[in-house]
C-alpha atoms as a PDB file:
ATOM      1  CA  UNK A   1      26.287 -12.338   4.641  1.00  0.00           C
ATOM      2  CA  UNK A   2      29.455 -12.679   6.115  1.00  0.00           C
ATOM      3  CA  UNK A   3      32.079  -9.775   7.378  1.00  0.00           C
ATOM      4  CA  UNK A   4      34.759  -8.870   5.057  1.00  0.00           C
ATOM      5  CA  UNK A   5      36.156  -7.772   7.930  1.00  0.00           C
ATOM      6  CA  UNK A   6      38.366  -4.878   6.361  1.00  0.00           C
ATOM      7  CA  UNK A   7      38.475  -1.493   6.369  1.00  0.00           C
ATOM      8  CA  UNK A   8      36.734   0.578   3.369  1.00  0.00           C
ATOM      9  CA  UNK A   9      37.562   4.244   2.791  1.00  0.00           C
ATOM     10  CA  UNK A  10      34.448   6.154   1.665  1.00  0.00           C
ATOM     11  CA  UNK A  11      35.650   9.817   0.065  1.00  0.00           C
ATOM     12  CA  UNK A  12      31.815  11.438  -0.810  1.00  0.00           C
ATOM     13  CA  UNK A  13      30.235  14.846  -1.268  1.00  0.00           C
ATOM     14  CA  UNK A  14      28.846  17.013  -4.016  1.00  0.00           C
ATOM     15  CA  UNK A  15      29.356  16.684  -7.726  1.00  0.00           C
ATOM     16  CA  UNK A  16      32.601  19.024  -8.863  1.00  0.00           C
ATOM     17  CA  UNK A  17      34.126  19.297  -5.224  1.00  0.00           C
ATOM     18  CA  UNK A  18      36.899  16.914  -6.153  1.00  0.00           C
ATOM     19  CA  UNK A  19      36.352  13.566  -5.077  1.00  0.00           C
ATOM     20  CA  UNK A  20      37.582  11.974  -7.668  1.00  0.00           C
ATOM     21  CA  UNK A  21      41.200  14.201  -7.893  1.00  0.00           C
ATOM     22  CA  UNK A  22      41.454  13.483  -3.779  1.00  0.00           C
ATOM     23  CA  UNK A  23      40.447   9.843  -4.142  1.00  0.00           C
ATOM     24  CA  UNK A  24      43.582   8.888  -6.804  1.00  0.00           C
ATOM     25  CA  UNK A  25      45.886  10.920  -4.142  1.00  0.00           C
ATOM     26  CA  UNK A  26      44.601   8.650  -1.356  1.00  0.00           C
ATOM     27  CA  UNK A  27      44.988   5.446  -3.465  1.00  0.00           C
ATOM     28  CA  UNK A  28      48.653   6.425  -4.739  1.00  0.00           C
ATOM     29  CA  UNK A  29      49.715   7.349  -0.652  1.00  0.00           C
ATOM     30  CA  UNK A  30      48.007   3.933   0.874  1.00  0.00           C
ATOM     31  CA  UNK A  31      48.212   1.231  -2.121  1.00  0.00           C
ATOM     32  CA  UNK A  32      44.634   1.768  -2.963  1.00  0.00           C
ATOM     33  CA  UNK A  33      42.257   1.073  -5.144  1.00  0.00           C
ATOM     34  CA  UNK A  34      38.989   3.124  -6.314  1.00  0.00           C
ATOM     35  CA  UNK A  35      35.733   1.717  -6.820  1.00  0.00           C
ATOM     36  CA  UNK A  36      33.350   4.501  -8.524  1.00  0.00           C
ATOM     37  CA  UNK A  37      29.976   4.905  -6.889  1.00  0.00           C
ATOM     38  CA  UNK A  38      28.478   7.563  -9.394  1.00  0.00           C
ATOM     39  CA  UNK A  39      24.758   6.069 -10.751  1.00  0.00           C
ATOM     40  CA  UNK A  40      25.766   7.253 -13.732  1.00  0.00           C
ATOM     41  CA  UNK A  41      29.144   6.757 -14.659  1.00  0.00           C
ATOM     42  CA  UNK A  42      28.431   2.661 -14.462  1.00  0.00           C
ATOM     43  CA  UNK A  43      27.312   3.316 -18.186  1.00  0.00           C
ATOM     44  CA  UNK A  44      29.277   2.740 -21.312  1.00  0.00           C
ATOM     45  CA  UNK A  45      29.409   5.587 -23.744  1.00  0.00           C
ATOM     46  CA  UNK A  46      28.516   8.411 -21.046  1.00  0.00           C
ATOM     47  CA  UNK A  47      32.074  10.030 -20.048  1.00  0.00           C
ATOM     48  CA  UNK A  48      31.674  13.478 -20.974  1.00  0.00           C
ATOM     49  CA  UNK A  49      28.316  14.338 -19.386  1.00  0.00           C
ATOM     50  CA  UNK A  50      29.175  12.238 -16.169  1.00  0.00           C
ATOM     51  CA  UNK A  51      32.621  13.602 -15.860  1.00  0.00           C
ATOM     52  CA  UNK A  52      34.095   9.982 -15.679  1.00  0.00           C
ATOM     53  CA  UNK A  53      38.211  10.023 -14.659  1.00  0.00           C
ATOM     54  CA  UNK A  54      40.193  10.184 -17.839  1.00  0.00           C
ATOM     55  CA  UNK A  55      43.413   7.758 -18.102  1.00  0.00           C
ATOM     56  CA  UNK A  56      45.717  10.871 -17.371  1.00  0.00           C
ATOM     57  CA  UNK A  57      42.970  11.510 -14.525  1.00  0.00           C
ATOM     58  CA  UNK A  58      43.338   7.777 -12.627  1.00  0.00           C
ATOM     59  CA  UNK A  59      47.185   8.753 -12.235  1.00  0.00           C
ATOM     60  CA  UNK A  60      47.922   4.861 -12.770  1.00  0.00           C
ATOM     61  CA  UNK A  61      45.805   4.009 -10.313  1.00  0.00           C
ATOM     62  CA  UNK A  62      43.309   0.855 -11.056  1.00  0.00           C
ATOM     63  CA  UNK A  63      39.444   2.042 -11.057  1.00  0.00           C
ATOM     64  CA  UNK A  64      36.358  -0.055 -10.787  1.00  0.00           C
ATOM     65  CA  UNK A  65      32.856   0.191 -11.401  1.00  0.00           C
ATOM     66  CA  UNK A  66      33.052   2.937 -14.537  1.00  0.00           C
ATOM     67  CA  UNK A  67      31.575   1.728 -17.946  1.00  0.00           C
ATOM     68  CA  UNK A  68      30.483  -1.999 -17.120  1.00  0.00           C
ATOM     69  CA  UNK A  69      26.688  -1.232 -18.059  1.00  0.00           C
ATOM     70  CA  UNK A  70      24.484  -0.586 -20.771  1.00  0.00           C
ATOM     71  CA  UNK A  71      22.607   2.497 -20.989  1.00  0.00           C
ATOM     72  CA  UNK A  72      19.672   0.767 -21.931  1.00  0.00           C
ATOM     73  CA  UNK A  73      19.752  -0.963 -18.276  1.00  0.00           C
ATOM     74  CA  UNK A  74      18.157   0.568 -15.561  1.00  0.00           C
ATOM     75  CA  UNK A  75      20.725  -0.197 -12.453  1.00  0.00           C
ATOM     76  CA  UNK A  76      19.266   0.306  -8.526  1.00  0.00           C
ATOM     77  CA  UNK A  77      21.431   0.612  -5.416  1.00  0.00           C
ATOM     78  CA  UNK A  78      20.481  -2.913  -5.074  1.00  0.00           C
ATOM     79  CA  UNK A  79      22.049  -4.222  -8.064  1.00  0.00           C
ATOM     80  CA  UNK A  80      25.111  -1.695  -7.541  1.00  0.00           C
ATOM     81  CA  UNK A  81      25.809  -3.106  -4.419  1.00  0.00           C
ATOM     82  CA  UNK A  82      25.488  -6.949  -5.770  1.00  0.00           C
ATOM     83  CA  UNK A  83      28.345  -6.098  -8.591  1.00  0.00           C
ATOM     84  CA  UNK A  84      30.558  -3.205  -6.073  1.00  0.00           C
ATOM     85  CA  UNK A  85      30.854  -6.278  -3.013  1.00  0.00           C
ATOM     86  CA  UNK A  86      32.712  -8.612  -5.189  1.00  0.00           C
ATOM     87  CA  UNK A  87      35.060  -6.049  -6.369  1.00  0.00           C
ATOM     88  CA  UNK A  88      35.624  -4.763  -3.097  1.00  0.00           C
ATOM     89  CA  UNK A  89      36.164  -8.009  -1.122  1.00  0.00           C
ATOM     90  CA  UNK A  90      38.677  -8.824  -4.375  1.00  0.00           C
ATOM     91  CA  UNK A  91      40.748  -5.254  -3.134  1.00  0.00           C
ATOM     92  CA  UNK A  92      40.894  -6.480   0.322  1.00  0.00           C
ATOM     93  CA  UNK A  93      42.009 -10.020  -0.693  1.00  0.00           C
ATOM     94  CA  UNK A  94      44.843  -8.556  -2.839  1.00  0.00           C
ATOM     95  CA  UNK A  95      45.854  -6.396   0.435  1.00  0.00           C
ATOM     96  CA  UNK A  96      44.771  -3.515  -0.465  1.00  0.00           C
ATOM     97  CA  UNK A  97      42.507  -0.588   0.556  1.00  0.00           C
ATOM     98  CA  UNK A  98      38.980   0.054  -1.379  1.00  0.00           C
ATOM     99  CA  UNK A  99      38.276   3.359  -2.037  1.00  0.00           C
ATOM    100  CA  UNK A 100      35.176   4.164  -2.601  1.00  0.00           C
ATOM    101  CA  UNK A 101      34.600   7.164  -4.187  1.00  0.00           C
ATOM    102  CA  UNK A 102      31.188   9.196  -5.192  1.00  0.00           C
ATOM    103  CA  UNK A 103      28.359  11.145  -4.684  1.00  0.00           C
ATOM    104  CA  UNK A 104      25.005   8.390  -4.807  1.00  0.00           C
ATOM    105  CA  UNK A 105      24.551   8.453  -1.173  1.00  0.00           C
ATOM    106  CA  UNK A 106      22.152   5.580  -1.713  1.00  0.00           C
ATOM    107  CA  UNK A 107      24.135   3.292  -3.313  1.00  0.00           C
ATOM    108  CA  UNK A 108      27.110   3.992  -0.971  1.00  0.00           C
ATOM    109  CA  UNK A 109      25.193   3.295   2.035  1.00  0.00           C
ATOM    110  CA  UNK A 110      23.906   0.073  -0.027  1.00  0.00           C
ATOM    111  CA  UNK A 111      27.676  -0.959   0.099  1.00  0.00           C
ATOM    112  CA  UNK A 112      28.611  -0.264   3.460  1.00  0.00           C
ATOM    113  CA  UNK A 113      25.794  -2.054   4.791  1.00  0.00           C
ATOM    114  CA  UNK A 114      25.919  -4.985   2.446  1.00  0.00           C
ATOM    115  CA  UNK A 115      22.759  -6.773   3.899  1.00  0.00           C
ATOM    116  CA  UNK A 116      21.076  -6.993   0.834  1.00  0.00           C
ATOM    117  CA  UNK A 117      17.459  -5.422  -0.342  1.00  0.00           C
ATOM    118  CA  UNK A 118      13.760  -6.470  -0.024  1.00  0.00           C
ATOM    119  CA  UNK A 119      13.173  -9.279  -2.873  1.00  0.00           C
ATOM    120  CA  UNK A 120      11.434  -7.393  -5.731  1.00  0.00           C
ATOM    121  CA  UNK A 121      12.261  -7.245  -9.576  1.00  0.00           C
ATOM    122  CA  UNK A 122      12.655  -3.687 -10.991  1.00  0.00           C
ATOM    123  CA  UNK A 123      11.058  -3.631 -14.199  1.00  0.00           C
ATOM    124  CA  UNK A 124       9.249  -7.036 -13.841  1.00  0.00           C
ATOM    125  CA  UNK A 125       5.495  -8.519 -13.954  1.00  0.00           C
ATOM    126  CA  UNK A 126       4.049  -6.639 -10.659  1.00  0.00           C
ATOM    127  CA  UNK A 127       5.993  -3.756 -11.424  1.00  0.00           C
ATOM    128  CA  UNK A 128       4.771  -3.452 -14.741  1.00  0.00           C
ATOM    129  CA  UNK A 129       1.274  -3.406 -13.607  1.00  0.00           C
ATOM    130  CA  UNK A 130       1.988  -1.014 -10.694  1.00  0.00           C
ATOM    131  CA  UNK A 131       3.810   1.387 -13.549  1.00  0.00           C
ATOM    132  CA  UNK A 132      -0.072   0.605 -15.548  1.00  0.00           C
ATOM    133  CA  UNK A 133      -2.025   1.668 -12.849  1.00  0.00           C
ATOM    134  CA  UNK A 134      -0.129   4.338 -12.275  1.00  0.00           C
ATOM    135  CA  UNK A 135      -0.321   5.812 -15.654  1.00  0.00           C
ATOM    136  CA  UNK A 136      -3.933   5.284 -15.556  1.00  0.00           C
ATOM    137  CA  UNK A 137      -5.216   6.036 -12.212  1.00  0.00           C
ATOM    138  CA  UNK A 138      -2.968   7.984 -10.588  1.00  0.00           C
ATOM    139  CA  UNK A 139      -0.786   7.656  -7.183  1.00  0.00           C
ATOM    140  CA  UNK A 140      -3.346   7.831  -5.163  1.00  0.00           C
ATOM    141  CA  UNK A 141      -5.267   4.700  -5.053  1.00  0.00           C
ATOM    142  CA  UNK A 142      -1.544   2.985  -5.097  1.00  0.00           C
ATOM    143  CA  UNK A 143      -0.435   5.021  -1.929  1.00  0.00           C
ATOM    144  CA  UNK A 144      -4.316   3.975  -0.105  1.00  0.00           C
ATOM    145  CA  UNK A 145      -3.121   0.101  -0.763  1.00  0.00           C
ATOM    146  CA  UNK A 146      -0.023   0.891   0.888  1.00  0.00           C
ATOM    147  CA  UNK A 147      -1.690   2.486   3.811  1.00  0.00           C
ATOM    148  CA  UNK A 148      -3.945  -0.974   4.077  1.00  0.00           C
ATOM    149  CA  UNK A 149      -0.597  -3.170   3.984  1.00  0.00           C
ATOM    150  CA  UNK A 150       2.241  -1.166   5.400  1.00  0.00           C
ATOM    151  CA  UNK A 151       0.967   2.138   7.204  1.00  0.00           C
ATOM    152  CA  UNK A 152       4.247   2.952   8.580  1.00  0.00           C
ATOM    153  CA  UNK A 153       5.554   3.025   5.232  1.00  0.00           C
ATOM    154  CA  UNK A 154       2.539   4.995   3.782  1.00  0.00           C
ATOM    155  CA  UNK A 155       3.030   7.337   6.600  1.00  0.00           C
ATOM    156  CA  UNK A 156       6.850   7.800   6.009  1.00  0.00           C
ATOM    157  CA  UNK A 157       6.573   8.762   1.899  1.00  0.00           C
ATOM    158  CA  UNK A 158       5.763  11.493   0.681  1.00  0.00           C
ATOM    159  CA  UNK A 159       2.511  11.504  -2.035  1.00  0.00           C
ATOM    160  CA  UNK A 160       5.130  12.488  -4.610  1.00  0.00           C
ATOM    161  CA  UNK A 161       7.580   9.944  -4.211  1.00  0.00           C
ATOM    162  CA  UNK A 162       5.988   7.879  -6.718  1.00  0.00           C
ATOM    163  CA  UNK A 163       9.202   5.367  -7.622  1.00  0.00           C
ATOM    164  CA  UNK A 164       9.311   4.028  -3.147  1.00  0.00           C
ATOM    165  CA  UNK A 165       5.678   3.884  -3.226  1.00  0.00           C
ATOM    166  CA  UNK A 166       5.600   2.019  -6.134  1.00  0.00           C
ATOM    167  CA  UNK A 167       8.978   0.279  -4.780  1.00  0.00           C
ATOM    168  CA  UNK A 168       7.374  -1.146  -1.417  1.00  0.00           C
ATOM    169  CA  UNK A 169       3.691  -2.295  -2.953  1.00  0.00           C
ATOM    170  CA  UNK A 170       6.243  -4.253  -5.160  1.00  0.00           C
ATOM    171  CA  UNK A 171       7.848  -6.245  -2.361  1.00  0.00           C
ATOM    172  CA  UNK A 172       4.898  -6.545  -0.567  1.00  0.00           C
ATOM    173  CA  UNK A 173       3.549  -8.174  -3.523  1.00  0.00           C
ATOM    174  CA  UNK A 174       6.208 -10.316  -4.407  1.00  0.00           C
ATOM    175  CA  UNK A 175       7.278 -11.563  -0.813  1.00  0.00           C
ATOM    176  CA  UNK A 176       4.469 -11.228   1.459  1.00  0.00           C
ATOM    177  CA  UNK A 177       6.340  -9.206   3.513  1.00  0.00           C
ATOM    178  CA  UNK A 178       6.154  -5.484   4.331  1.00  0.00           C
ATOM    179  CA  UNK A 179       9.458  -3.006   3.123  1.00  0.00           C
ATOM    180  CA  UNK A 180       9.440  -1.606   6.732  1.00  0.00           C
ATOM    181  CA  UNK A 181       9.470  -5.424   7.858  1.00  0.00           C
ATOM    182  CA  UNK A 182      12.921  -5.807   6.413  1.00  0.00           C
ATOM    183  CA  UNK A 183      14.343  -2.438   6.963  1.00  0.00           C
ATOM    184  CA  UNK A 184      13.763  -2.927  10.745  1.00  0.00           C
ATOM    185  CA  UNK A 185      15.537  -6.516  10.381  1.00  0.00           C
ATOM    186  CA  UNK A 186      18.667  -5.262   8.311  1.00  0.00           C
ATOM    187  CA  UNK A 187      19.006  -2.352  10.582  1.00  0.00           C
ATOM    188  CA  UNK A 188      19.421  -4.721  13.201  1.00  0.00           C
ATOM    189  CA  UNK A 189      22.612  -6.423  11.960  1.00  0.00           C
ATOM    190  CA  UNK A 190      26.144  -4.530  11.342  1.00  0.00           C
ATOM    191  CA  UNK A 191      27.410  -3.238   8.271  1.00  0.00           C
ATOM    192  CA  UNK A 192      29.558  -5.253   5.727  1.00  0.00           C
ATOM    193  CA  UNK A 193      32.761  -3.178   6.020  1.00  0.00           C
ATOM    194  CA  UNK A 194      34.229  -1.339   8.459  1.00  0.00           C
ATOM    195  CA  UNK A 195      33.459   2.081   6.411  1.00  0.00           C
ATOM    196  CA  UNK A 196      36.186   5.471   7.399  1.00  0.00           C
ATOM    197  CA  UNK A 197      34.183   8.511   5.697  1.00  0.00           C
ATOM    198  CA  UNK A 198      35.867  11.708   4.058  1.00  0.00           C
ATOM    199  CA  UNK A 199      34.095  14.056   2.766  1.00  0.00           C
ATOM    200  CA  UNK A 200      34.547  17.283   0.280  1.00  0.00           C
ATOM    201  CA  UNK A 201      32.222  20.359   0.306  1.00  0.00           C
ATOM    202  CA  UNK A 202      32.711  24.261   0.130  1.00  0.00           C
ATOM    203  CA  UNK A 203      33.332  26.605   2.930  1.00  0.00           C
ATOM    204  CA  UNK A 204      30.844  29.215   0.852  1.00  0.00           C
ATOM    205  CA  UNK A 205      27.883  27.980  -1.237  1.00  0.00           C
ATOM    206  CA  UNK A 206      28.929  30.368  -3.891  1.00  0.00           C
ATOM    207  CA  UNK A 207      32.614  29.224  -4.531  1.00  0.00           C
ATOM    208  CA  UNK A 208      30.607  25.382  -5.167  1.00  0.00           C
ATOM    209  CA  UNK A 209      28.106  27.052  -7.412  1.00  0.00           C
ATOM    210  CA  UNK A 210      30.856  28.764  -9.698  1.00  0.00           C
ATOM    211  CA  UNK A 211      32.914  25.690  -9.662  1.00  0.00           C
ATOM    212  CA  UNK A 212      29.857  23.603 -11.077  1.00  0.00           C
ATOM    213  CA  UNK A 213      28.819  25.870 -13.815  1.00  0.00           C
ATOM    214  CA  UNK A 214      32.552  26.187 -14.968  1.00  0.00           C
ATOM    215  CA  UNK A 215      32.331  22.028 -14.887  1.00  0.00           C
ATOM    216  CA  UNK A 216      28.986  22.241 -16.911  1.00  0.00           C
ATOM    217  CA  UNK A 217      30.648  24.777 -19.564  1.00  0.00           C
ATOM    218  CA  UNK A 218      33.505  22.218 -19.943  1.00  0.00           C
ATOM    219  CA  UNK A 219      31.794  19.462 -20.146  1.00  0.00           C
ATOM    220  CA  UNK A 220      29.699  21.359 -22.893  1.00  0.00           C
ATOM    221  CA  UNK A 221      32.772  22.145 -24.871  1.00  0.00           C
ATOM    222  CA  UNK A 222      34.248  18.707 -24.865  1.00  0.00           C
ATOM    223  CA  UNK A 223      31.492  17.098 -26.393  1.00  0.00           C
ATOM    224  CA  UNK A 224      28.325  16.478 -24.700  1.00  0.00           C
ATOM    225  CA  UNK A 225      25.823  16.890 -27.519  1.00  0.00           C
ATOM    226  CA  UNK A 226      27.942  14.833 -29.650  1.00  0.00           C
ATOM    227  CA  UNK A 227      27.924  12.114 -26.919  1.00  0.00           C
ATOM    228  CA  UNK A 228      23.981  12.374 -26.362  1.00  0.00           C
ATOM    229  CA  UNK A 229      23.442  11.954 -30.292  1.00  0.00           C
ATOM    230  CA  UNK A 230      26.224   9.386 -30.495  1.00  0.00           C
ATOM    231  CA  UNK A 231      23.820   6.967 -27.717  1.00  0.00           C
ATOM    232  CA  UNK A 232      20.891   7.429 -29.980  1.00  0.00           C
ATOM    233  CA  UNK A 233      22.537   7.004 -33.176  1.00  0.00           C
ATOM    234  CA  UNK A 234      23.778   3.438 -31.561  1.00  0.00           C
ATOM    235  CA  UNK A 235      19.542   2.895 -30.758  1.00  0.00           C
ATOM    236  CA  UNK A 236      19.152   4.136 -27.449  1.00  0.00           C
ATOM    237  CA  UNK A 237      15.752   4.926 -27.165  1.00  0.00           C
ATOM    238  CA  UNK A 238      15.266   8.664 -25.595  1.00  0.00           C
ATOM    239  CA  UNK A 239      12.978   7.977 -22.636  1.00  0.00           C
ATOM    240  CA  UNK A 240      15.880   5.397 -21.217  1.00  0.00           C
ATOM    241  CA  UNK A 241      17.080   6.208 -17.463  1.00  0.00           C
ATOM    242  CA  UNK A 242      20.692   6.895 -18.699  1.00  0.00           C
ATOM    243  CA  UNK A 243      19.077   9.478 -21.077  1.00  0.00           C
ATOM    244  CA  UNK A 244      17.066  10.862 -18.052  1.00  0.00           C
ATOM    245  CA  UNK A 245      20.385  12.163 -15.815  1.00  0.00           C
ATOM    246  CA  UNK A 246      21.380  15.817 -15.706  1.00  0.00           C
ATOM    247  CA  UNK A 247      23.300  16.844 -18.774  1.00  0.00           C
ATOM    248  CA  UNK A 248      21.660  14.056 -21.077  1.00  0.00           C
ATOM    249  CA  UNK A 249      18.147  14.904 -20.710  1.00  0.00           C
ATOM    250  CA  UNK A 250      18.875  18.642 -21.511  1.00  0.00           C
ATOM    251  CA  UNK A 251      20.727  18.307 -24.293  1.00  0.00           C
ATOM    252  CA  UNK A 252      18.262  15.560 -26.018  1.00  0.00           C
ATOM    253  CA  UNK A 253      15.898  18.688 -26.076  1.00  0.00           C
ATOM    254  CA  UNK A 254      18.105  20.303 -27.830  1.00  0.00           C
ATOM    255  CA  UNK A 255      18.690  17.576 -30.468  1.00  0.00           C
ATOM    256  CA  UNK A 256      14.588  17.126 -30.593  1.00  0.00           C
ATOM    257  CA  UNK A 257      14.021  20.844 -31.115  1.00  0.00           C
ATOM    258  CA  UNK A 258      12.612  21.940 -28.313  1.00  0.00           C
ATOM    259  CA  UNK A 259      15.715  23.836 -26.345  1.00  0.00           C
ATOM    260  CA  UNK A 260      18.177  26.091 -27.891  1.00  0.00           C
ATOM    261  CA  UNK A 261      21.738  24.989 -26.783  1.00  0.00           C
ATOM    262  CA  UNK A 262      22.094  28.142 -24.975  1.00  0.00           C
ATOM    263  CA  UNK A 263      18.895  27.037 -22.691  1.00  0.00           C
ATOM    264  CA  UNK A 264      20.116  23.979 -22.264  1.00  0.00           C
ATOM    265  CA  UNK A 265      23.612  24.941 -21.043  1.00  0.00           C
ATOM    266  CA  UNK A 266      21.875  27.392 -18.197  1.00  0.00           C
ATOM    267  CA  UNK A 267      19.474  24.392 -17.410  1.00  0.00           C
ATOM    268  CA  UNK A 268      21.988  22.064 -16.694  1.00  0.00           C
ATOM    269  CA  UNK A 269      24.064  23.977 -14.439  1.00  0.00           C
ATOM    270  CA  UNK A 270      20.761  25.002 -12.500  1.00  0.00           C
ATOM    271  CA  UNK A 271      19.636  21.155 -12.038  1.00  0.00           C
ATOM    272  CA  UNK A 272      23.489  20.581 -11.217  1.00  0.00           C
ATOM    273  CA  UNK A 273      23.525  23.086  -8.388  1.00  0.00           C
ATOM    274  CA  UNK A 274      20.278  21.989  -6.956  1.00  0.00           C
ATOM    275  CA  UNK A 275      21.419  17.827  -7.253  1.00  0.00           C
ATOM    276  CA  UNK A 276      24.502  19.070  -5.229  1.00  0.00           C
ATOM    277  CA  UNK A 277      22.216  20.285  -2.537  1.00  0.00           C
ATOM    278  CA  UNK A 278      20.238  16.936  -2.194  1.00  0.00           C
ATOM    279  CA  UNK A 279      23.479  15.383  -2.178  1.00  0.00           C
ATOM    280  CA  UNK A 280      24.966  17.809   0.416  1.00  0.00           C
ATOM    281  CA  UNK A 281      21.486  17.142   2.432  1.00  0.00           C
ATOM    282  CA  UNK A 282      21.665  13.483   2.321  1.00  0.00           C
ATOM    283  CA  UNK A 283      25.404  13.180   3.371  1.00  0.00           C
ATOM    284  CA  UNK A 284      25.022  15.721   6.546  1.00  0.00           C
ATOM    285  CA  UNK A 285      22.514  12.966   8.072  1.00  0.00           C
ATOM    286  CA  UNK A 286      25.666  11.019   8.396  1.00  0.00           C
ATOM    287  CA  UNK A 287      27.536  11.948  11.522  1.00  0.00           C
ATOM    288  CA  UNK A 288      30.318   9.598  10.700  1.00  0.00           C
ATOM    289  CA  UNK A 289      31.947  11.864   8.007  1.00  0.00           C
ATOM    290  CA  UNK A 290      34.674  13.749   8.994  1.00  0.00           C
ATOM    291  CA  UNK A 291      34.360  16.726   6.613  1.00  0.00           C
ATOM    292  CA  UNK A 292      36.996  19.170   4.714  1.00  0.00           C
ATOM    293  CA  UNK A 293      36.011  22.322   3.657  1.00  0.00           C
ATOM    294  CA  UNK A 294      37.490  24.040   0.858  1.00  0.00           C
ATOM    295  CA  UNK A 295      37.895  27.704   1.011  1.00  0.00           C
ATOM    296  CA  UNK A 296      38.113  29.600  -2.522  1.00  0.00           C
ATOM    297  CA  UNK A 297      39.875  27.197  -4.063  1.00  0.00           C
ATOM    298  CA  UNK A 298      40.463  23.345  -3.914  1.00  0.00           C
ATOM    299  CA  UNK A 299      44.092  22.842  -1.523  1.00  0.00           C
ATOM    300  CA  UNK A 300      44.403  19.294  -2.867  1.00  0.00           C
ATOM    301  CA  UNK A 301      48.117  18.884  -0.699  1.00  0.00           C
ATOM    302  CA  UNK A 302      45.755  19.652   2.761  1.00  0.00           C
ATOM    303  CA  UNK A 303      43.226  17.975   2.016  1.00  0.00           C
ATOM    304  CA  UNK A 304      45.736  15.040   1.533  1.00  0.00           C
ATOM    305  CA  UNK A 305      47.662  15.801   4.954  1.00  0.00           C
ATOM    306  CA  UNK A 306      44.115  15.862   6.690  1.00  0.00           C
ATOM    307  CA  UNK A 307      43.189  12.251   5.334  1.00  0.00           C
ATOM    308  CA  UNK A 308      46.454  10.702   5.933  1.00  0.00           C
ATOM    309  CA  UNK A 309      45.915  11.524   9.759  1.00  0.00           C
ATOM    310  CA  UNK A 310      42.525  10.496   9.660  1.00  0.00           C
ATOM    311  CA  UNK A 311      43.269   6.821   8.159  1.00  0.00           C
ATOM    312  CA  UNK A 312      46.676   6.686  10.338  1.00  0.00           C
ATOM    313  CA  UNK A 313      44.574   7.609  13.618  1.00  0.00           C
ATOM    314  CA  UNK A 314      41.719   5.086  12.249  1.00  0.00           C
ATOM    315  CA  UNK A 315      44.872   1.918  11.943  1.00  0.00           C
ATOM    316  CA  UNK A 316      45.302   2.044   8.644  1.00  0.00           C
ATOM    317  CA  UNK A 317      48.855   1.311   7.696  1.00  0.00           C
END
């Protein structure tokens, strides 16, 4: 896959530290664009509970990549990056800079590097049968056929990590060719876009927690149990991924009786806080980022100043 050979601003960190507020600054200041890399805000119907940019919120400013799926589809960082590239390579074209904005490390990292996954269909034939055997046996026997075929892989996942066990029997299966195979030959070649990296996070772990459950109340009083019964009322079935994320799954416990909405709200901003430390964990492996910390409160004007001289020293004009 050819270069695109442009530059690619990447503004990450952990859900309610303002990405979203600091990526429309940075695409009104340097004729930008934002693509949305959030694994859940690609579905239709799911605004509230993903906390998806209002039309007030873009600031006139075009966004990509927000509402073009079903929530019946299951989406992968694989098929995120096949639909994102096109977009992105279309921003550049036009002259402009992509801004990509979000907290999915994986899919981010999908983009950047644009080399493509291991061949393997999510949700097809082999998988299928994996998912069977699975059910019925266990992990166990699945992760001792991995160990026969690919023991570096076997040696590098965890017993619990069902859905990359299952994940790298699959492309074995399908291509004859081990997962570690082709993550040692993709390593090997550069990435896609020539990727700057800001990211958001709090000075104090308790100024992020209070900032997420006041998200999680909001979100709670715009709507979100109306939004989770509105996706089955249109024949979503309940055990669909999009159902699954934090803030859906909750409140569909609620709507099947087994949660009181008061439980649910308190579960939600728990699973929140601890999905912003596994995102927080994830982006700190990447030495690339050149980080802003917020103290009490969010200074959007520094954090502005701060990026500008981080995309003028980087060329960006």
């Amino acid at each position: 896959m050819k270069s695109a050979g442009g530059k690619l601003l990447c503004v990450v960190g952990p859900t309610a530290c303002g990405k979203t507020t600091l990526g429309v600054l940075l695409a009104q200041r340097w004729n930008g664009e934002v693509v949305s890399a959030d694994s859940m805000q690609i579905y239709k119907g799911m605004t509230i509970g993903t906390a998806a940019p209002t039309e007030a919120e873009m600031g006139g400013v075009p966004h990509h990549m927000i509402a073009v799926a079903d929530p019946a589809e299951q989406w992968s960082a694989a098929r995120y990056a096949q639909e994102a590239i096109p977009v992105i390579d279309g921003i550049l074209a036009r002259g402009k800079l992509p801004i990509l904005v979000g907290g999915t490390g994986l899919w981010i990292d999908a983009v950047v590097r644009g080399h493509g996954f291991a061949a393997g269909h999510a949700g097809g034939a082999v998988r299928r049968e994996l998912e069977r055997r699975l059910a019925e046996e266990g992990i166990a026997p699945l992760l001792q056929e991995l160990r026969e075929v690919d023991p570096a892989a076997a040696a590098r996942l965890h017993p619990a990590d069902e859905k990359r066990i299952l994940r790298a029997l699959e492309v074995y299966r399908e291509t004859g060719k081990t997962i570690t195979a082709h993550n040692q030959e993709t390593g090997a070649l550069p990435p896609r876009y020539n990727a700057l990296w800001i990211g958001l996070q709090f000075q104090n772990r308790e100024d992020m927690r209070r900032l997420i459950d006041l998200r999680v109340e909001r979100m709670v009083s715009a709507g979100l149990l109306d939004e989770v019964r509105a996706l089955l009322g249109r024949g979503l079935p309940p055990g669909a991924t999009a159902l699954q994320a934090i803030g859906y799954k909750e409140f569909l416990s609620v709507l099947e009786g087994r949660a009181t909405e008061a439980e649910a709200l308190e579960e939600v901003k728990l699973r929140s806080r601890q999905y912003a430390k596994r995102q927080l964990t994830w982006l700190r492996r990447n030495s690339a980022i050149h980080w802003i910390f917020w103290e009490k409160e969010r200074d959007f004007a520094r954090a502005l100043q701060i990026s500008t001289e981080i995309l003028s020293a980087a060329g960006v004009s």
